[in-house]
C-alpha atoms as a PDB file:
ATOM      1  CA  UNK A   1       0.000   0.000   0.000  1.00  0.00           C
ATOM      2  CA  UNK A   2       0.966   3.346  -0.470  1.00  0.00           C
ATOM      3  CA  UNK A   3       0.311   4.574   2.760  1.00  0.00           C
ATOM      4  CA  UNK A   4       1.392   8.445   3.608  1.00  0.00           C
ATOM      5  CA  UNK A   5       3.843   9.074   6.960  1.00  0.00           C
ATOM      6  CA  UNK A   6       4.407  11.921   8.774  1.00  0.00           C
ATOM      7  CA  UNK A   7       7.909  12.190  10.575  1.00  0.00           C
ATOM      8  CA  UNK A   8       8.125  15.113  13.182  1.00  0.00           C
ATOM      9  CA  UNK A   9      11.625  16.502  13.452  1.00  0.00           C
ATOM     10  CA  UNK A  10      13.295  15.777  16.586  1.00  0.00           C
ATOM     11  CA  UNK A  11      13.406  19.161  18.843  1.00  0.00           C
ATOM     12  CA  UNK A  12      15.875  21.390  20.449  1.00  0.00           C
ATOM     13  CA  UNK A  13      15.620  19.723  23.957  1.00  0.00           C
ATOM     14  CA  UNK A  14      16.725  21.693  27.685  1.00  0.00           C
ATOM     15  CA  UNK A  15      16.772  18.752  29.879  1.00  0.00           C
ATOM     16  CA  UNK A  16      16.848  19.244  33.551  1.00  0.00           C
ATOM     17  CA  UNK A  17      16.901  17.237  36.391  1.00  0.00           C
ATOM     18  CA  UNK A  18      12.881  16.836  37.602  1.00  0.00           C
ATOM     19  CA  UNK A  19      11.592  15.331  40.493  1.00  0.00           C
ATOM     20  CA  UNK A  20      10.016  12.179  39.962  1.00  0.00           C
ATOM     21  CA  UNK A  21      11.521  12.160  36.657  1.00  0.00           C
ATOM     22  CA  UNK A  22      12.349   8.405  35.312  1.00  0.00           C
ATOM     23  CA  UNK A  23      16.380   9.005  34.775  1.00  0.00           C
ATOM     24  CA  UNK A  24      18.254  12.073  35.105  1.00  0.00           C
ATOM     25  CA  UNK A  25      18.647  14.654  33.119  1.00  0.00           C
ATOM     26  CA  UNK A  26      20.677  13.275  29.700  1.00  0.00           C
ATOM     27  CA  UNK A  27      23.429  16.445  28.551  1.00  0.00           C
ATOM     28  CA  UNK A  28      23.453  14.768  25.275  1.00  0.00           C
ATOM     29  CA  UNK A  29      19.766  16.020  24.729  1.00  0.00           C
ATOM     30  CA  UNK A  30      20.666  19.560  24.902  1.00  0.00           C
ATOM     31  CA  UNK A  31      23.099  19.398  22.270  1.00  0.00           C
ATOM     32  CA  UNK A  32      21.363  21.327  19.255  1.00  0.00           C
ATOM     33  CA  UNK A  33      23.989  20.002  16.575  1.00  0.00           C
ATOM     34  CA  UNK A  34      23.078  16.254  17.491  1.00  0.00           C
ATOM     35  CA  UNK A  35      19.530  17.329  17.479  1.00  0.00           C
ATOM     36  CA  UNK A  36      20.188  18.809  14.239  1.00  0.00           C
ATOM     37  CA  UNK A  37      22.244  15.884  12.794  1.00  0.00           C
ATOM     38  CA  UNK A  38      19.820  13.589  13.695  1.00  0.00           C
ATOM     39  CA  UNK A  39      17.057  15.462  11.903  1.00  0.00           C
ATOM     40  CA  UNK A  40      19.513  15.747   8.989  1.00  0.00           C
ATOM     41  CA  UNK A  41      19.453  11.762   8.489  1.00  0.00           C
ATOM     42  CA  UNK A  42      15.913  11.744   9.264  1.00  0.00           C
ATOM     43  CA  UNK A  43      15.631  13.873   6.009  1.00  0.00           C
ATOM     44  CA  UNK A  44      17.791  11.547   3.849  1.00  0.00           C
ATOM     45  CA  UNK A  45      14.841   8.855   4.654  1.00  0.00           C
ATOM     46  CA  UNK A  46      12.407  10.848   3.856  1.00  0.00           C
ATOM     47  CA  UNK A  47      13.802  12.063   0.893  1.00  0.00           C
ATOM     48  CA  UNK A  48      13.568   8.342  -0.531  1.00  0.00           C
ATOM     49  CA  UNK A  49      10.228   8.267  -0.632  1.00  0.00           C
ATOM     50  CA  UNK A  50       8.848  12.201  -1.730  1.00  0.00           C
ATOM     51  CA  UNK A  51       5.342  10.596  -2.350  1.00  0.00           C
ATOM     52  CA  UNK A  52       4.622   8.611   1.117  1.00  0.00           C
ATOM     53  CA  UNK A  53       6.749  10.088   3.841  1.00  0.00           C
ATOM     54  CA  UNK A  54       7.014  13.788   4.482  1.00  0.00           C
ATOM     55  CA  UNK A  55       8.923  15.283   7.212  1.00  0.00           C
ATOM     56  CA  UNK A  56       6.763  17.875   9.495  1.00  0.00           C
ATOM     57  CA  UNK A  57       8.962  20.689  11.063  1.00  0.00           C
ATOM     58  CA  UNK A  58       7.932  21.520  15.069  1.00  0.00           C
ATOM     59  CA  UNK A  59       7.856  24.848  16.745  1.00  0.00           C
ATOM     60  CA  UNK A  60      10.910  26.832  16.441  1.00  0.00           C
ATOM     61  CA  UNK A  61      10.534  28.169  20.242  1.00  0.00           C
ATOM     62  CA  UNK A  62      11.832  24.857  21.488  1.00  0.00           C
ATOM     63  CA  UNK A  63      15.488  26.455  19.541  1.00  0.00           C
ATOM     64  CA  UNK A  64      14.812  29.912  19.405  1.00  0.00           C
ATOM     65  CA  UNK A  65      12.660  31.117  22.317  1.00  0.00           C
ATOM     66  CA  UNK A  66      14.612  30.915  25.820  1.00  0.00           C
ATOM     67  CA  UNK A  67      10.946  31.953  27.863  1.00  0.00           C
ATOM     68  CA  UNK A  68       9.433  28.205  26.232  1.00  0.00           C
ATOM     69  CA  UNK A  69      12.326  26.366  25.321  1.00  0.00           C
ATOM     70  CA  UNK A  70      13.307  26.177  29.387  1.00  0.00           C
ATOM     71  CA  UNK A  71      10.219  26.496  30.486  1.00  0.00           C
ATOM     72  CA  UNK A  72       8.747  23.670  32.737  1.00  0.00           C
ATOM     73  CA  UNK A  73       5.361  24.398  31.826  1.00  0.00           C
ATOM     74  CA  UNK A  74       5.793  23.187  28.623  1.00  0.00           C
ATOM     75  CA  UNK A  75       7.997  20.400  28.965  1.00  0.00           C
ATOM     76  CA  UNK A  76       8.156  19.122  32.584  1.00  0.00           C
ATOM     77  CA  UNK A  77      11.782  17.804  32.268  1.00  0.00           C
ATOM     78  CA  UNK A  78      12.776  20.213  29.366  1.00  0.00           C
ATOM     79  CA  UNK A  79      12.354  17.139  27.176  1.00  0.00           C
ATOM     80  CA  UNK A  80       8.582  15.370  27.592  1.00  0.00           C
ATOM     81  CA  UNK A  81       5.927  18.216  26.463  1.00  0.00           C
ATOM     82  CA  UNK A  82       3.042  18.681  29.225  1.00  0.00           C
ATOM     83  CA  UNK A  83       0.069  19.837  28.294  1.00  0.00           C
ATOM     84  CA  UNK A  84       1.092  23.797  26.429  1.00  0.00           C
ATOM     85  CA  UNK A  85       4.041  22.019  24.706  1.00  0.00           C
ATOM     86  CA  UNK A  86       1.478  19.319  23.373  1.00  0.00           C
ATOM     87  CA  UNK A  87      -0.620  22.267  21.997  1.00  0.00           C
ATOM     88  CA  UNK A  88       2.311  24.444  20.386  1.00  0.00           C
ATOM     89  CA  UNK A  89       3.342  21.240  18.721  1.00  0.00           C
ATOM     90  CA  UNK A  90      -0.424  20.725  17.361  1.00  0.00           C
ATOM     91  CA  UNK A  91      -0.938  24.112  16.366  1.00  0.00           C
ATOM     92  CA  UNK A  92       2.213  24.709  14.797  1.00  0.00           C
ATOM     93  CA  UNK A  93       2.233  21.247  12.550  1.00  0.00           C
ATOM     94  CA  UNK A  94      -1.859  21.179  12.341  1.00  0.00           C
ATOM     95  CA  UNK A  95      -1.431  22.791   8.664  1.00  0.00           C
ATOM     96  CA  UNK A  96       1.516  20.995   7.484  1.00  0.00           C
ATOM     97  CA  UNK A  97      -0.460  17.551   8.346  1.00  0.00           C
ATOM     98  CA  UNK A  98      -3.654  18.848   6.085  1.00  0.00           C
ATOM     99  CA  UNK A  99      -2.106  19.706   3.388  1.00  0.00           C
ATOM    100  CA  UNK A 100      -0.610  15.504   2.860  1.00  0.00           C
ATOM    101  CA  UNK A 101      -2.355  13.869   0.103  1.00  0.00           C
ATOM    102  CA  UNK A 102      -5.249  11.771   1.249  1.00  0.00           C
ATOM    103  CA  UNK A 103      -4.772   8.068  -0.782  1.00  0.00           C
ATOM    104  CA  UNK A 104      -7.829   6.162  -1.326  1.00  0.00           C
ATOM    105  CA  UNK A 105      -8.397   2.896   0.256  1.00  0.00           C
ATOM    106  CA  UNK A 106      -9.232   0.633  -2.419  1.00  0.00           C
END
């Protein structure tokens, strides 16, 4: 089948150390050119297949914007998104997502 796929890029991530938190806080997370390498080879996929698989850029605050980036409101351990990062995602891909080709199913 031709199924489409939608890959979100991986995002700039500010881990800290949380309470509660399942492991600590991973330095290698917050390194924006391994993010960005990562995302790279993620687009060499993608680019294999132009007609099924498109790859869905995220909110630039989480590299750009210091006041949501670190802020634990939207990602409790500057990694996992709580409930405001989980709506900046949605809103900022929401468009990107409509506009993939719909296939038929037969």
């Amino acid at each position: 089948t031709k199924t489409a796929v939608a890959v979100l890029e991986i995002p700039c991530m500010r881990p800290v150390d949380s309470k509660g938190g399942p492991v600590p806080a991973l330095k290698e997370r917050g390194d924006d050119l391994r993010t960005k390498h990562l995302n790279e080879l993620i687009k060499n996929v993608v680019d294999e297949y132009p007609s099924q698989v498109y790859f869905v850029e995220g909110p630039t605050e989480w590299c750009n914007s210091a006041k949501i980036s670190s802020s634990l409101s939207y990602r409790w351990d500057g990694v996992h998104v709580y409930k405001p990062g989980a709506k900046l995602i949605l809103e900022t891909i929401a468009d990107d997502l409509l506009a993939i080709p719909v296939r038929s199913r037969k």
